[in-house]
Protein backbone atom coordinates (compact mmCIF):
# COMPACT_ATOMS: atom_id res chain seq x y z
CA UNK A 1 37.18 13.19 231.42
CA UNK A 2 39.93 14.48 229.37
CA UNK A 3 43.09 12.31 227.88
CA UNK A 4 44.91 14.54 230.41
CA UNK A 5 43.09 14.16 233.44
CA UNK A 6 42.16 10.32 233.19
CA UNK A 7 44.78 8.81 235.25
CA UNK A 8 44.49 11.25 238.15
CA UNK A 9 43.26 10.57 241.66
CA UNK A 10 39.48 11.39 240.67
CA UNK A 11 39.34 13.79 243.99
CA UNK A 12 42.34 15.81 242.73
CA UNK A 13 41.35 16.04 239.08
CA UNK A 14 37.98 17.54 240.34
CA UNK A 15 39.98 20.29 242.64
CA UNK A 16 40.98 23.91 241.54
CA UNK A 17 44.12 25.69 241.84
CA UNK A 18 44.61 28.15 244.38
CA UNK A 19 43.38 31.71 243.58
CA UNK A 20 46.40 33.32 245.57
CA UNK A 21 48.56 31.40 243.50
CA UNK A 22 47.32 32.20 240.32
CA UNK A 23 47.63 35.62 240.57
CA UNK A 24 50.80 35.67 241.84
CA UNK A 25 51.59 33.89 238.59
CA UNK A 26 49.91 36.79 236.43
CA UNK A 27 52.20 38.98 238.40
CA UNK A 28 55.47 37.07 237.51
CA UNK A 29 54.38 37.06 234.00
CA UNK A 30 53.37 40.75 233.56
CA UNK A 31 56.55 41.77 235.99
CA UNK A 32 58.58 39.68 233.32
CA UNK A 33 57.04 41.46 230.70
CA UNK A 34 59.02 44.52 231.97
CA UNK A 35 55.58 46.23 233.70
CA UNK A 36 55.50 47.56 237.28
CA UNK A 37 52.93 45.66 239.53
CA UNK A 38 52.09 46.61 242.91
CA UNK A 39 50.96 43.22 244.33
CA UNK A 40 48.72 43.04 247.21
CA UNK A 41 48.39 39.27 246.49
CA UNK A 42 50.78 37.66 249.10
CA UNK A 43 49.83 36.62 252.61
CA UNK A 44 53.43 37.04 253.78
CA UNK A 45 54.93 39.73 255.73
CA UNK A 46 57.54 42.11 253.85
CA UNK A 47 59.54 41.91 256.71
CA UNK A 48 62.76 40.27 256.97
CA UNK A 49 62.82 37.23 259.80
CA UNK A 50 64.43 38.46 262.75
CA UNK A 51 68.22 38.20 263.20
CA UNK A 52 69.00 35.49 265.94
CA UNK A 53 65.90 33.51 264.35
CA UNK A 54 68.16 33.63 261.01
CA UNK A 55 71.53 33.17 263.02
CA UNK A 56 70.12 29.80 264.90
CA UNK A 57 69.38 28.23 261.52
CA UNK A 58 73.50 29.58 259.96
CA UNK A 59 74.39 27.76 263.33
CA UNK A 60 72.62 24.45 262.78
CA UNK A 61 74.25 24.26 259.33
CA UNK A 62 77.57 25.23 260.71
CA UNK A 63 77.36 22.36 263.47
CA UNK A 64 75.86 19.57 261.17
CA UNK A 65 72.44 19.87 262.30
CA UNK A 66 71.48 18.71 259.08
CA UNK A 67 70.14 14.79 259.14
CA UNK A 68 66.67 13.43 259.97
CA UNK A 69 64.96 14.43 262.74
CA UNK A 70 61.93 12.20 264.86
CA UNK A 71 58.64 12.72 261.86
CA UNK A 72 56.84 14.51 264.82
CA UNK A 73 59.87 16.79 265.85
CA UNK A 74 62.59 17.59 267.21
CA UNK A 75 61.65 17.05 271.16
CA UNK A 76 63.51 20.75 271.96
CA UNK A 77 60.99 22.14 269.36
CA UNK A 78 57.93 19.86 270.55
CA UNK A 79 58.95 20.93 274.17
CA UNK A 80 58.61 24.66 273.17
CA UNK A 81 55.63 24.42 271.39
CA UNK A 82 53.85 22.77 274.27
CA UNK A 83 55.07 25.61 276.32
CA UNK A 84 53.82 28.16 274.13
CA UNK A 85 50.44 26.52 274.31
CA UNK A 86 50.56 26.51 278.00
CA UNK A 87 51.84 30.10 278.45
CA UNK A 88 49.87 31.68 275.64
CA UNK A 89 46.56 29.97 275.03
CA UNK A 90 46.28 28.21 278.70
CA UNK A 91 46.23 24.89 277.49
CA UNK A 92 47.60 21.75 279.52
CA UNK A 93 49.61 20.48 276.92
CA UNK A 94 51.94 17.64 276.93
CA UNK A 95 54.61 17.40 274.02
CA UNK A 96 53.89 14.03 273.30
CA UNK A 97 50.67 15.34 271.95
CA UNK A 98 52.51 17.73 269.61
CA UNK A 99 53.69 17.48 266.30
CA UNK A 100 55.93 19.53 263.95
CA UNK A 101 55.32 19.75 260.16
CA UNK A 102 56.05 21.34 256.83
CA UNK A 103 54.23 24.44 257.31
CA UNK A 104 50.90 24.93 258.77
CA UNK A 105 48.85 23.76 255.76
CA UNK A 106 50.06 20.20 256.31
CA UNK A 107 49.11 19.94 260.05
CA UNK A 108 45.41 20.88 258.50
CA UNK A 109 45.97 18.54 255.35
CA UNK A 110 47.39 15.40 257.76
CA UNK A 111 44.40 16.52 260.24
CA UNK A 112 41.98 16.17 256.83
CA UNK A 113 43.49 13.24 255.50
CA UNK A 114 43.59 11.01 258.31
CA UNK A 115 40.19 11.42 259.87
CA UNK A 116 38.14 11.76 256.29
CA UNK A 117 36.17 8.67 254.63
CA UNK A 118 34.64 9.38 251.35
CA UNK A 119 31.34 12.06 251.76
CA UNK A 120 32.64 12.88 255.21
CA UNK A 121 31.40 16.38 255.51
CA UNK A 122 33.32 19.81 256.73
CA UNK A 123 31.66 22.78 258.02
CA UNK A 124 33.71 25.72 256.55
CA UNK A 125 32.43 29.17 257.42
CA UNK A 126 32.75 31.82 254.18
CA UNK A 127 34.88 33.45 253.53
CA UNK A 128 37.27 30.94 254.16
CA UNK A 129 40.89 30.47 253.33
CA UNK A 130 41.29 28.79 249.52
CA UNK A 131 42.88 25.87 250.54
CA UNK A 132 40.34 24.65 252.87
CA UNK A 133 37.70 23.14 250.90
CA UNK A 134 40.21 22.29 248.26
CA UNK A 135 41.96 19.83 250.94
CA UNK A 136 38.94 18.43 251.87
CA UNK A 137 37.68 17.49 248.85
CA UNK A 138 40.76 16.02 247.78
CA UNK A 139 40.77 14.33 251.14
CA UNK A 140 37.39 12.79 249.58
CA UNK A 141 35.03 15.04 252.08
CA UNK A 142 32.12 17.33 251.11
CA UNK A 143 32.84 21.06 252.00
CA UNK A 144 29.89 22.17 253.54
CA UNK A 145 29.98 26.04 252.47
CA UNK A 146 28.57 28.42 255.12
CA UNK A 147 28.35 32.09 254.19
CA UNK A 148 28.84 34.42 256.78
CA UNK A 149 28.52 37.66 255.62
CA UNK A 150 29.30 41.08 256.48
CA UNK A 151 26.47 41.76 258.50
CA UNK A 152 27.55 38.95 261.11
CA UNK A 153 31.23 40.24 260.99
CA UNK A 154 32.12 38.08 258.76
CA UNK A 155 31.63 35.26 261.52
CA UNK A 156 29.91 31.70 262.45
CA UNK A 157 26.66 31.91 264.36
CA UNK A 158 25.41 29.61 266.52
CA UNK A 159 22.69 29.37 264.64
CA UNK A 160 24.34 28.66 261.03
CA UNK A 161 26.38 26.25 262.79
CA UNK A 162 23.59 24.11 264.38
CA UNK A 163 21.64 24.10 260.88
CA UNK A 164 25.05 22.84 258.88
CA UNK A 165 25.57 20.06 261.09
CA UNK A 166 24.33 17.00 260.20
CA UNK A 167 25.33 13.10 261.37
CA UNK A 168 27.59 13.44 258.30
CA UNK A 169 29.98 16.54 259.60
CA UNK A 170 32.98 15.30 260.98
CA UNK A 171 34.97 18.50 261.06
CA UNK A 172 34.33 22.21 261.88
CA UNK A 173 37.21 24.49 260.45
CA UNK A 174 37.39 27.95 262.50
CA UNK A 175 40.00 30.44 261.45
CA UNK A 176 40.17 33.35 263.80
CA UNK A 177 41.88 35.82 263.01
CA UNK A 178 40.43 35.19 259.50
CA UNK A 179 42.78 35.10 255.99
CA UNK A 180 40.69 36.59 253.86
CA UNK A 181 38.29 38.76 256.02
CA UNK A 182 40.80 39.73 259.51
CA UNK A 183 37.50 38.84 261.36
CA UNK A 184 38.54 38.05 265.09
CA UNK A 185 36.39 35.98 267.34
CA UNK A 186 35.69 36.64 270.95
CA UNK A 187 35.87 35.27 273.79
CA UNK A 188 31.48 35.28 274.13
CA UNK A 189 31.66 34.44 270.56
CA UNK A 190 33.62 31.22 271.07
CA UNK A 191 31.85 30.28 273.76
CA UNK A 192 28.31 30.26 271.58
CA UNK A 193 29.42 28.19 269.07
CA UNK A 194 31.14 25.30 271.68
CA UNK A 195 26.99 24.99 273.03
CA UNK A 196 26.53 23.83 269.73
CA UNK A 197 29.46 21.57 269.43
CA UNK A 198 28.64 19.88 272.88
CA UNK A 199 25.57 18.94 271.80
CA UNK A 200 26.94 17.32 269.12
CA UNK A 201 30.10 14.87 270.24
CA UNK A 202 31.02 13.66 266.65
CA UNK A 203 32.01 17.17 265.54
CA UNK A 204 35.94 17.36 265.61
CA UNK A 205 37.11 21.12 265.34
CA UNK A 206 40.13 22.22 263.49
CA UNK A 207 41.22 25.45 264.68
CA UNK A 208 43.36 27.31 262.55
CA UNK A 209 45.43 29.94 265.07
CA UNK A 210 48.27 30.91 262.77
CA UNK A 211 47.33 34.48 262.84
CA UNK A 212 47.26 35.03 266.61
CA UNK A 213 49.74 37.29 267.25
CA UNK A 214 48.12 39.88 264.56
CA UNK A 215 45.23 41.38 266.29
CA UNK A 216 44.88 44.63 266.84
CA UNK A 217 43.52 47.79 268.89
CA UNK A 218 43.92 45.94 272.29
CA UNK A 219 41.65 43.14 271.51
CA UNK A 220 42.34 39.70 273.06
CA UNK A 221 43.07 36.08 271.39
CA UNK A 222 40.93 33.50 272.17
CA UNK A 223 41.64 29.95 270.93
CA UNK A 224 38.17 27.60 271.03
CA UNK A 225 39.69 24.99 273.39
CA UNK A 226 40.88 26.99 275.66
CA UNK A 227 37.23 29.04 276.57
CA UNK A 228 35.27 25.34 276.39
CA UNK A 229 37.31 22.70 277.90
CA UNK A 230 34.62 20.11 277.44
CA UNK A 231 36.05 20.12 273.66
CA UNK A 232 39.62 20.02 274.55
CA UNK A 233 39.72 15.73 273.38
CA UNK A 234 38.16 16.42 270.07
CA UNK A 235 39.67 19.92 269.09
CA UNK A 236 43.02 20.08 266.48
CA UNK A 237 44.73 23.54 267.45
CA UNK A 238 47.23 24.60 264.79
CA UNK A 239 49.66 27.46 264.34
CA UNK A 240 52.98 28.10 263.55
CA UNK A 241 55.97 30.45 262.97
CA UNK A 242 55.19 32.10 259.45
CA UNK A 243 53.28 35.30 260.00
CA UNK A 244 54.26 35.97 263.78
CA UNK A 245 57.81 35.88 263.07
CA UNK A 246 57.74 36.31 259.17
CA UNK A 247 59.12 33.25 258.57
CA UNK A 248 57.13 31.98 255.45
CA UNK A 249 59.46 30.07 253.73
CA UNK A 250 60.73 28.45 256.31
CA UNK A 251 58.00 25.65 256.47
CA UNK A 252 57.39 25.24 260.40
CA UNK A 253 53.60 24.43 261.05
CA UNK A 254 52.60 22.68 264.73
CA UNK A 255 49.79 21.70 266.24
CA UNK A 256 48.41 19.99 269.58
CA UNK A 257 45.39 17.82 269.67
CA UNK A 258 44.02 14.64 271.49
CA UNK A 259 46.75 11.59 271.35
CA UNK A 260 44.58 9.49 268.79
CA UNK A 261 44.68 11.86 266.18
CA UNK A 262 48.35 13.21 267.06
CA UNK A 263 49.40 9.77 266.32
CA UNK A 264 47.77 9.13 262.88
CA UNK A 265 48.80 12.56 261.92
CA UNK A 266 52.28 11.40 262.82
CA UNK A 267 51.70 8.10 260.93
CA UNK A 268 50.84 9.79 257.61
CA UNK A 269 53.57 12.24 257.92
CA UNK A 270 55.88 9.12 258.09
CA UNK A 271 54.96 8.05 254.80
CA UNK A 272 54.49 11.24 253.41
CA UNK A 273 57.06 14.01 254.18
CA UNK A 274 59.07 12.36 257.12
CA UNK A 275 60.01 15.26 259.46
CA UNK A 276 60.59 19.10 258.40
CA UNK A 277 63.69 20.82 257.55
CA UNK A 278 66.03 20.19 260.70
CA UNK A 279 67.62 23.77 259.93
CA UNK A 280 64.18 25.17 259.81
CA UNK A 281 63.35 23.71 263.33
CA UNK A 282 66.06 24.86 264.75
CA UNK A 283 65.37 28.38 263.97
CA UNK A 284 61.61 28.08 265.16
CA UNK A 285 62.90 26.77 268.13
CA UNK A 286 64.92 29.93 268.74
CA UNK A 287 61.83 31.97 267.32
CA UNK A 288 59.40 30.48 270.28
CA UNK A 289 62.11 30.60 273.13
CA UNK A 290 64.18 33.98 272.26
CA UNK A 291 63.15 38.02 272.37
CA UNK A 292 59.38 38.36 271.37
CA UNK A 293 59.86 42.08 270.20
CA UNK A 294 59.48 41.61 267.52
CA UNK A 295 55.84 40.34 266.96
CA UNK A 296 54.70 43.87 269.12
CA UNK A 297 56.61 45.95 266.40
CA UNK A 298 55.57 44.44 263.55
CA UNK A 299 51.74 43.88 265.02
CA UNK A 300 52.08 48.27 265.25
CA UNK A 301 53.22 49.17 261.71
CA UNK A 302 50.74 46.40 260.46
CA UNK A 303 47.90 48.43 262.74
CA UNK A 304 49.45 51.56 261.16
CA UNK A 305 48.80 50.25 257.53
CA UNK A 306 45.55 49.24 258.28
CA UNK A 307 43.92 52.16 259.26
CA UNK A 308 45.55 54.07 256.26
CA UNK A 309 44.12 51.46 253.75
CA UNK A 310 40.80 51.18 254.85
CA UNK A 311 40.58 55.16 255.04
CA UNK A 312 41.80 55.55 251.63
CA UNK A 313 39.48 52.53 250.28
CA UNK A 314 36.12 54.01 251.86
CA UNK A 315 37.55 56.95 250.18
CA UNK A 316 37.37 55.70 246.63
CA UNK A 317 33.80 55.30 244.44
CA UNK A 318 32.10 52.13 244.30
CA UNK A 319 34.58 50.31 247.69
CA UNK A 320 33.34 50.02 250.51
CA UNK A 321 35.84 48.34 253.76
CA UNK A 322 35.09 47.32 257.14
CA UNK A 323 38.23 47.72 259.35
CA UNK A 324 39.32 44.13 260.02
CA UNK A 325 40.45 43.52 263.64
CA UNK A 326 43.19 41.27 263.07
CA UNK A 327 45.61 39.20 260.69
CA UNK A 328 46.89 41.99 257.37
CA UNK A 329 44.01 42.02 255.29
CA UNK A 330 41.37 43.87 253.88
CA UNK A 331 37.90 42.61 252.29
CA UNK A 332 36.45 45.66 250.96
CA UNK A 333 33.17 45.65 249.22
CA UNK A 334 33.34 46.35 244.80
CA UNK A 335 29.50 45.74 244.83
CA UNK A 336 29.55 49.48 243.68
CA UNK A 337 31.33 48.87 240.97
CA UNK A 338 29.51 45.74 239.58
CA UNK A 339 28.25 46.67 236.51
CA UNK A 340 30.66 49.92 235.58
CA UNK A 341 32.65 50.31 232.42
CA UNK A 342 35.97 51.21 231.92
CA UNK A 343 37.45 53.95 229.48
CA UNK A 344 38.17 50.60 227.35
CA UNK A 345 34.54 49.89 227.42
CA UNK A 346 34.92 46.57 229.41
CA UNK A 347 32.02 45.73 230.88
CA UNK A 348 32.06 44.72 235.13
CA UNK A 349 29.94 42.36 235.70
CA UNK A 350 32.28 40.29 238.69
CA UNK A 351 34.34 40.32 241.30
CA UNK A 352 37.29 38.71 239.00
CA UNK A 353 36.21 40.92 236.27
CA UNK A 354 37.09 43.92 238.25
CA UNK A 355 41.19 42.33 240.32
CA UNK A 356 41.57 41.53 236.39
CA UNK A 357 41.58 45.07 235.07
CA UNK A 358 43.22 46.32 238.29
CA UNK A 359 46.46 44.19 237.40
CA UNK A 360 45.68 44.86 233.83
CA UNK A 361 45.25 48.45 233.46
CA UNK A 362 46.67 49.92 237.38
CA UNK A 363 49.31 48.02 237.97
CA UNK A 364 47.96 46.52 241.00
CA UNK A 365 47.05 42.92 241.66
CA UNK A 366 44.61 41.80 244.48
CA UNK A 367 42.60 38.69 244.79
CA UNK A 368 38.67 38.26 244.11
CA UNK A 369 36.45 37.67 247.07
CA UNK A 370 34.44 35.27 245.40
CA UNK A 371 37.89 32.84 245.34
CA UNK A 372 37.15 32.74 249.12
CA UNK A 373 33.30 32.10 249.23
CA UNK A 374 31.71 35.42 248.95
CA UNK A 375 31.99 38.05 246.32
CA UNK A 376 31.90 40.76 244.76
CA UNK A 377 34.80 41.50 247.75
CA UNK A 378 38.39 41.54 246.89
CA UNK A 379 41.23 40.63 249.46
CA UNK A 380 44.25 43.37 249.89
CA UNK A 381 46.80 42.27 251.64
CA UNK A 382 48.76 44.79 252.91
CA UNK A 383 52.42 43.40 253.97
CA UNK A 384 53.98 45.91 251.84
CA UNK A 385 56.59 48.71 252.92
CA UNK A 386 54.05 52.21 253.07
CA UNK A 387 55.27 53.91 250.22
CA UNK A 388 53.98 50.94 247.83
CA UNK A 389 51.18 50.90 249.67
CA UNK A 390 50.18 54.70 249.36
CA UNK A 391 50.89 53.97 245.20
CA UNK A 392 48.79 50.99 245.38
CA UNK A 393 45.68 53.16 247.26
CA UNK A 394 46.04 55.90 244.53
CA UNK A 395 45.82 54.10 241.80
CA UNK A 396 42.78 51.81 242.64
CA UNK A 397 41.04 55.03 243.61
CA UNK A 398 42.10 56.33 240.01
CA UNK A 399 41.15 52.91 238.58
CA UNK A 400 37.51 53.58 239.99
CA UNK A 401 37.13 57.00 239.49
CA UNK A 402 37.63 56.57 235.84
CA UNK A 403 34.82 54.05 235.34
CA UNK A 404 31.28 54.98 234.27
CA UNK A 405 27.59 53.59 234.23
């Protein structure tokens, strides 16, 4: 242990940074430096938020809606994200069994840090979002890595599930549609792994929805309580307001689960964080009750990006990208490339190796697979207006056609 690192929390001094972040920091940097970067790094949409989303939150300024709210919510906001439970996922949700946070990644870190004793373990199917087994090792759980790889979709089995559970697993975490992969479970899907879960009553499931509204080519969402309600009292659904209605920085997470946990979620966020921006809930609370346009035109032209990016990847030596069905990501394939040189003479032997000397030497950040669980991948996100986009395709392509064995 380091003179630096000493007096830290033990569980936090053994975590790492977040990927995402990182390289969004090497982008600053090299942008600051005066050099044009294309980032693909960002899980955010480009768009702007939606109008009457942005007017509701002028208006709560302008009428001094600008103290404390309840920790849980305001009960307008709790009351409309029960209803868009109901209406949407078919759950018989009452608001009282709600509760509004600072973005979506604190509903799962209050979920994490209020149910997890020390060596607690959490099944986490990879790839997996970066944060998760961050948060639950800081929470003082085991991450309980399972790699899922392309040839299951990119998905939980029932079958890897039933061999990671053990009388230690507290949690399941199932992301659908997936940050990093856009892997979309179905409805059959679902239902396979909830067998396993009913056999197994001391499993809680976090279910991490925020990407619902992005699916694409017709396809159906499908939230795990909804297709098993025999889980329904031991299942944490979460989503939120910051990809649907590309409102990011506005920090409004929510989630519904049994009463129990509701309440010591609610408990921690009392000492923690109190309740989220007021302004901020009252423009969610116009984002879940006005027009819903929006989310249908922006769901197209992210559809629309998709298929051009995975054409123009497949196109390009050495990649290799499965069309994702939902979310706005990519996880193409470098194996190909593993193992190249470029004109420099720098040697590929990883995943990071090769995002490094994308932002290094094209202009173009991106995000190694291995950061999520499974390399050599890298994660494009692309939430970028087309023409950047179109840039961003030609000059990996040229960044791969110029390497040799």
């Amino acid at each position: 242990m380091t003179a630096t690192t000493q007096g830290l929390n033990r569980f936090l001094a053994a975590a790492k940074p977040s990927a995402t972040y990182r390289v969004m920091d090497r982008v600053a940097a090299r942008r600051a430096e005066g050099k044009e970067i294309i980032s693909l790094s960002a899980g955010e949409p480009d768009f702007d938020t939606p109008s009457h989303i942005r007017e509701a939150g002028v208006t709560a300024i302008r009428c001094g809606q600008t103290r404390y709210t309840q920790v849980a919510g305001l009960r307008a906001l709790r009351e409309a994200v029960a209803d868009k439970f109901r209406r949407e996922n078919g759950l018989d949700v009452d608001w009282r069994h709600t509760l509004v946070c600072t973005g979506g990644k604190q509903v799962i870190f209050n979920a994490l840090a209020a149910t997890l004793n020390e060596g607690d373990e959490v099944v986490i199917p990879a790839p997996y979002w970066v944060s998760y087994p961050e948060m639950v090792q800081v929470c003082g759980g085991k991450p309980v890595i399972v790699e899922c790889g392309v040839r299951s979709g990119f998905k939980l089995t029932p079958s890897l599930l039933e061999n990671a559970i053990t009388p230690r697993t507290r949690w399941l975490i199932l992301n659908s549609p997936s940050n990093p992969t856009g892997a979309v479970y179905s409805r059959e899907e679902l239902l396979g792994l909830a067998e396993v879960l009913v056999a197994h009553p001391h499993v809680l499931v976090l279910s991490d929805d925020i990407y619902e509204h992005l699916i694409f080519d017709g396809l159906a969402f499908f939230t795990i309580a909804q297709v098993e309600p025999r889980l329904r009292k031991r299942v944490l659904t979460m989503n939120g307001v910051s990809k649907a209605y590309a409102m990011t920085g506005w920090r409004i997470g929510f989630g519904t689960g049994p009463a129990w946990l509701i309440d010591a979620m609610e408990k921690l966020q009392g000492q923690q964080t109190s309740g989220a921006s007021t302004i901020s809930q009252y423009a969610a609370l116009a984002a879940l009750t006005g027009p819903q346009d929006f989310i249908r035109e922006s769901r197209d032209i992210f559809q629309r990006r998709r298929d051009t990016l995975v054409e123009r990847l497949n196109r390009a030596p050495g990649l290799h990208c499965e069309v994702p069905a939902g979310a706005f990501y990519a996880f193409a394939s470098c194996e190909g490339l593993i193992g190249k040189k470029t004109p420099a003479g720098k040697l590929l032997l990883t995943d990071e190796d090769i995002v490094n000397e994308l932002l290094d030497n094209a202009g173009v950040a991106a995000v190694q697979g291995s950061a999520f669980g499974l390399g050599p991948y890298f994660r494009i996100a692309y939430a970028l207006d087309d023409a950047s986009l179109e840039r961003a395709c030609g000059a990996i392509a040229q960044f791969c056609e110029a390497l040799s064995n």
